[in-house]
C-alpha atoms as a PDB file:
ATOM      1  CA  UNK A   1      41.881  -0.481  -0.345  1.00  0.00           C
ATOM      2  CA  UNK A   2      45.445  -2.111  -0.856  1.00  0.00           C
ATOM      3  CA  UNK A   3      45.527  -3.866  -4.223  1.00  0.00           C
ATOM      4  CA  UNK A   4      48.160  -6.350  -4.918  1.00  0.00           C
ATOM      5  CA  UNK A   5      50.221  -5.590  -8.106  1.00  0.00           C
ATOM      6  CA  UNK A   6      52.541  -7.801 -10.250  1.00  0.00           C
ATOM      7  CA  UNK A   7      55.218  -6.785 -12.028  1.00  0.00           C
ATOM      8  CA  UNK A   8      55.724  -9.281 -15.165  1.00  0.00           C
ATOM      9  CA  UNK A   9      57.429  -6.256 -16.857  1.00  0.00           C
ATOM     10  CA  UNK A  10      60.244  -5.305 -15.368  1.00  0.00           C
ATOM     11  CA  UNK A  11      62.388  -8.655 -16.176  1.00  0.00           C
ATOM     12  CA  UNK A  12      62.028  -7.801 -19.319  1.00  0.00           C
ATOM     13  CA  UNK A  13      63.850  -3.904 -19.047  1.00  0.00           C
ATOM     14  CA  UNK A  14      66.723  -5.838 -16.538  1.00  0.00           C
ATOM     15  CA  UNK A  15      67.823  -8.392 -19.010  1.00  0.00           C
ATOM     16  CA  UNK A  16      68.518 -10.784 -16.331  1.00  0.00           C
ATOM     17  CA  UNK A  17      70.687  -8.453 -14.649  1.00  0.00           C
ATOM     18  CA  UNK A  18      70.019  -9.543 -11.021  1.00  0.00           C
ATOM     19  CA  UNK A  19      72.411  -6.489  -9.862  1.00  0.00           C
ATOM     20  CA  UNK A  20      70.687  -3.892 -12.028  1.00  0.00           C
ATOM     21  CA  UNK A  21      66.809  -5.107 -11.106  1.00  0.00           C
ATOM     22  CA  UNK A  22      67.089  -3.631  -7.240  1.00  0.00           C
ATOM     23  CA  UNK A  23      68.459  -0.159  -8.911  1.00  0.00           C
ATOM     24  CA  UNK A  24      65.552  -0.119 -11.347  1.00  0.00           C
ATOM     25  CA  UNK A  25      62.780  -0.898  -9.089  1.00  0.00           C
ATOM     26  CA  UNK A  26      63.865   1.611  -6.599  1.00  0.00           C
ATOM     27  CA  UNK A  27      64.375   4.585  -9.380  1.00  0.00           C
ATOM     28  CA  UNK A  28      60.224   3.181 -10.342  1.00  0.00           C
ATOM     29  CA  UNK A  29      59.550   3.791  -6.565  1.00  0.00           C
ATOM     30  CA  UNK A  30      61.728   7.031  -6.786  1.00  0.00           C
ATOM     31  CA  UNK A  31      59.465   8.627  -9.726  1.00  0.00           C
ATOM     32  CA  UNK A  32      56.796   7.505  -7.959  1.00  0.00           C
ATOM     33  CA  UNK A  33      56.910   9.430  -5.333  1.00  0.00           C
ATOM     34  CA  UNK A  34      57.956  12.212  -7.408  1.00  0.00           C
ATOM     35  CA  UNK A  35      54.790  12.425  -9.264  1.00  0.00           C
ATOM     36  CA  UNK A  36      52.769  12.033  -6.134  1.00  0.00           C
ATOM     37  CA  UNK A  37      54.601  14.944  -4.507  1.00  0.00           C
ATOM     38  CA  UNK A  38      53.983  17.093  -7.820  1.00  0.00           C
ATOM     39  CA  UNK A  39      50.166  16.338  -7.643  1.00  0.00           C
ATOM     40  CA  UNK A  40      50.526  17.509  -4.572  1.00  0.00           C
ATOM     41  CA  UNK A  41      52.173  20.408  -5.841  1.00  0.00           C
ATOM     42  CA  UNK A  42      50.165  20.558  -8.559  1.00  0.00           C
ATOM     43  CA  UNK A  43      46.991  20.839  -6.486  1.00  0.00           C
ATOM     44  CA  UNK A  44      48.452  23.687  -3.895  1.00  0.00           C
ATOM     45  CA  UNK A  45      49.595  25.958  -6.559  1.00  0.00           C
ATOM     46  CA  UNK A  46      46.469  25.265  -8.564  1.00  0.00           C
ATOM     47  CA  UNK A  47      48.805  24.808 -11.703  1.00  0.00           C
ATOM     48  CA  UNK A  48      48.619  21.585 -13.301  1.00  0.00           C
ATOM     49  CA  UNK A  49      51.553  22.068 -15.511  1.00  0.00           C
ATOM     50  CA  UNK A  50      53.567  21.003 -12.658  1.00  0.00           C
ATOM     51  CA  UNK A  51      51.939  17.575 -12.723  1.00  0.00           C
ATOM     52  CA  UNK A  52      52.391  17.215 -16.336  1.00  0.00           C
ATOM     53  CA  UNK A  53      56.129  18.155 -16.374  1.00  0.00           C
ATOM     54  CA  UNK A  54      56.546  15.064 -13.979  1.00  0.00           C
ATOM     55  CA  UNK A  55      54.329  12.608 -15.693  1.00  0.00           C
ATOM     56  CA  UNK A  56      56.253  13.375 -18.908  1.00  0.00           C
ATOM     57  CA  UNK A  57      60.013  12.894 -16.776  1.00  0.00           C
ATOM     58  CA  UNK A  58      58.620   9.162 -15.453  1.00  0.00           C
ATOM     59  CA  UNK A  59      56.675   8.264 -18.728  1.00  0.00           C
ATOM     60  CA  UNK A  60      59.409   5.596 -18.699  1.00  0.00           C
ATOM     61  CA  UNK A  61      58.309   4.330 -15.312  1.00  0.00           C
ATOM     62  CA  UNK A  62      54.582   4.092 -16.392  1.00  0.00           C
ATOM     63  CA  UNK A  63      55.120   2.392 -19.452  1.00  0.00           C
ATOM     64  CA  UNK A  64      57.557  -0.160 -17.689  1.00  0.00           C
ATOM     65  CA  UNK A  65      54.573  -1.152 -15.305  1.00  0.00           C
ATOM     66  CA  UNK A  66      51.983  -1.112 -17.619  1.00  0.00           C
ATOM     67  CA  UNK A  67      49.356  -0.427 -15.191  1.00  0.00           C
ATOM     68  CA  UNK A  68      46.710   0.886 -16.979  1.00  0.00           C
ATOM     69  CA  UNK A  69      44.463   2.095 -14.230  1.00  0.00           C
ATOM     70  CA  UNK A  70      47.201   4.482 -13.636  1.00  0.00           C
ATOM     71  CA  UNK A  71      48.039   5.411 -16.627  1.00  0.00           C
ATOM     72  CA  UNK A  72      44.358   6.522 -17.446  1.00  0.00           C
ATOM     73  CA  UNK A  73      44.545   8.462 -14.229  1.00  0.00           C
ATOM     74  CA  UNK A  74      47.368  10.098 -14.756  1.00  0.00           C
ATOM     75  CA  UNK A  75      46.370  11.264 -17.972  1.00  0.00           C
ATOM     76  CA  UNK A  76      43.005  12.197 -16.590  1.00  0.00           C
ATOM     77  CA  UNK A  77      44.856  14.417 -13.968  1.00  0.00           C
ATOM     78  CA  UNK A  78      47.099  16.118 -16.959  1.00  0.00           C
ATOM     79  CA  UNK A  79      43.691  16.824 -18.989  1.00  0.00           C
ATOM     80  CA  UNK A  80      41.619  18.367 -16.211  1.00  0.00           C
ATOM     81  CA  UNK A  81      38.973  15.338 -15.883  1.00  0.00           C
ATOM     82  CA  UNK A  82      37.335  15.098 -12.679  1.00  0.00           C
ATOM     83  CA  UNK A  83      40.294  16.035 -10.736  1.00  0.00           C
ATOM     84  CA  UNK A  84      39.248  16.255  -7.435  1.00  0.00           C
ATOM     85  CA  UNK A  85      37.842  12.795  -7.073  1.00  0.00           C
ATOM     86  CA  UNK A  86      40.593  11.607  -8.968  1.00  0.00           C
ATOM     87  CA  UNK A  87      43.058  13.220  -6.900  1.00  0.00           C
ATOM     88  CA  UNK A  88      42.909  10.385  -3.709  1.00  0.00           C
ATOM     89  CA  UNK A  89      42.555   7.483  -6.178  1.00  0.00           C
ATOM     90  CA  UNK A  90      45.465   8.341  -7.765  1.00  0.00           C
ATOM     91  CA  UNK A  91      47.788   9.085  -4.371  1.00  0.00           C
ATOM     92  CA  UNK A  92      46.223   5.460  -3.124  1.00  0.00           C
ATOM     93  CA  UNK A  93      47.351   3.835  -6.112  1.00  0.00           C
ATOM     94  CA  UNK A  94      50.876   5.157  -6.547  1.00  0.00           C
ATOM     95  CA  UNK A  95      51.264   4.193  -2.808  1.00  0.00           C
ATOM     96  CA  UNK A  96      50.148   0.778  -3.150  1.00  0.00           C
ATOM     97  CA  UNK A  97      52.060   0.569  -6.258  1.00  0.00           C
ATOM     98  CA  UNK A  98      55.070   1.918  -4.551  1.00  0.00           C
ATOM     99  CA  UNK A  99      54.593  -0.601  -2.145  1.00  0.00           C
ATOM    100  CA  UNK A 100      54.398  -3.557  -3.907  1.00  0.00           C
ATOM    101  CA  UNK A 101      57.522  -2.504  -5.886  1.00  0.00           C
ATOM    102  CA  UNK A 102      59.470  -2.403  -2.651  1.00  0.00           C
ATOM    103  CA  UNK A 103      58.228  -6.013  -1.412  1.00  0.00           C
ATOM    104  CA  UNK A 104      59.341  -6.999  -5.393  1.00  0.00           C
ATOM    105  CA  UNK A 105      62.540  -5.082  -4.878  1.00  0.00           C
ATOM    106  CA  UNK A 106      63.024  -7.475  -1.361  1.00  0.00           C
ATOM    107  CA  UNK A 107      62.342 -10.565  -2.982  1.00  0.00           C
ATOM    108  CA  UNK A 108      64.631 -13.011  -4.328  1.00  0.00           C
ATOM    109  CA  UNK A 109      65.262 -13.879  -7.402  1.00  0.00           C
END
């Protein structure tokens, strides 16, 4: 299920830097996709410190979207809960979040 996401945050970390708002947004997406890829890791190696190394790197990235769905899964993942159910949810919503921050990246201020 594609969720649509807002992003009421960033603004405030690009200080009405129209130039620097495209680089920031596309580092977010960048982290992103690095955490997916090290739950993906994560889960093939069966060692879950990989996961955690990358959630602390793009702590940053969370806090900046403030998505706490996300955040609660994330730290759900790092502390063992329910993984494997959690596992899908959690590669859905980083895509859809991903997504959303590249159709915010397109738009125009």
């Amino acid at each position: 299920m594609i969720v649509k996401h807002s992003f009421p945050r960033i603004d405030l970390y690009t200080f009405g830097d129209a130039a620097f708002r495209p680089v920031l947004i596309q580092s977010m997406i960048d982290n992103l996709s690095e955490l997916k890829q090290s739950l993906s890791a994560s889960r093939e190696r069966l060692d879950l410190e990989i996961f955690r190394k990358a959630c602390h790197k793009v702590q940053t990235t969370l806090s900046i979207l403030d998505i706490q769905k996300l955040s609660n899964l994330a730290q759900d993942l790092q502390d063992g809960i329910g993984r494997e159910d959690k596992f899908s949810t959690f590669d859905s919503l980083c895509t859809d979040i991903m997504n959303g921050l590249l159709e915010e990246k397109n738009r125009k201020v």
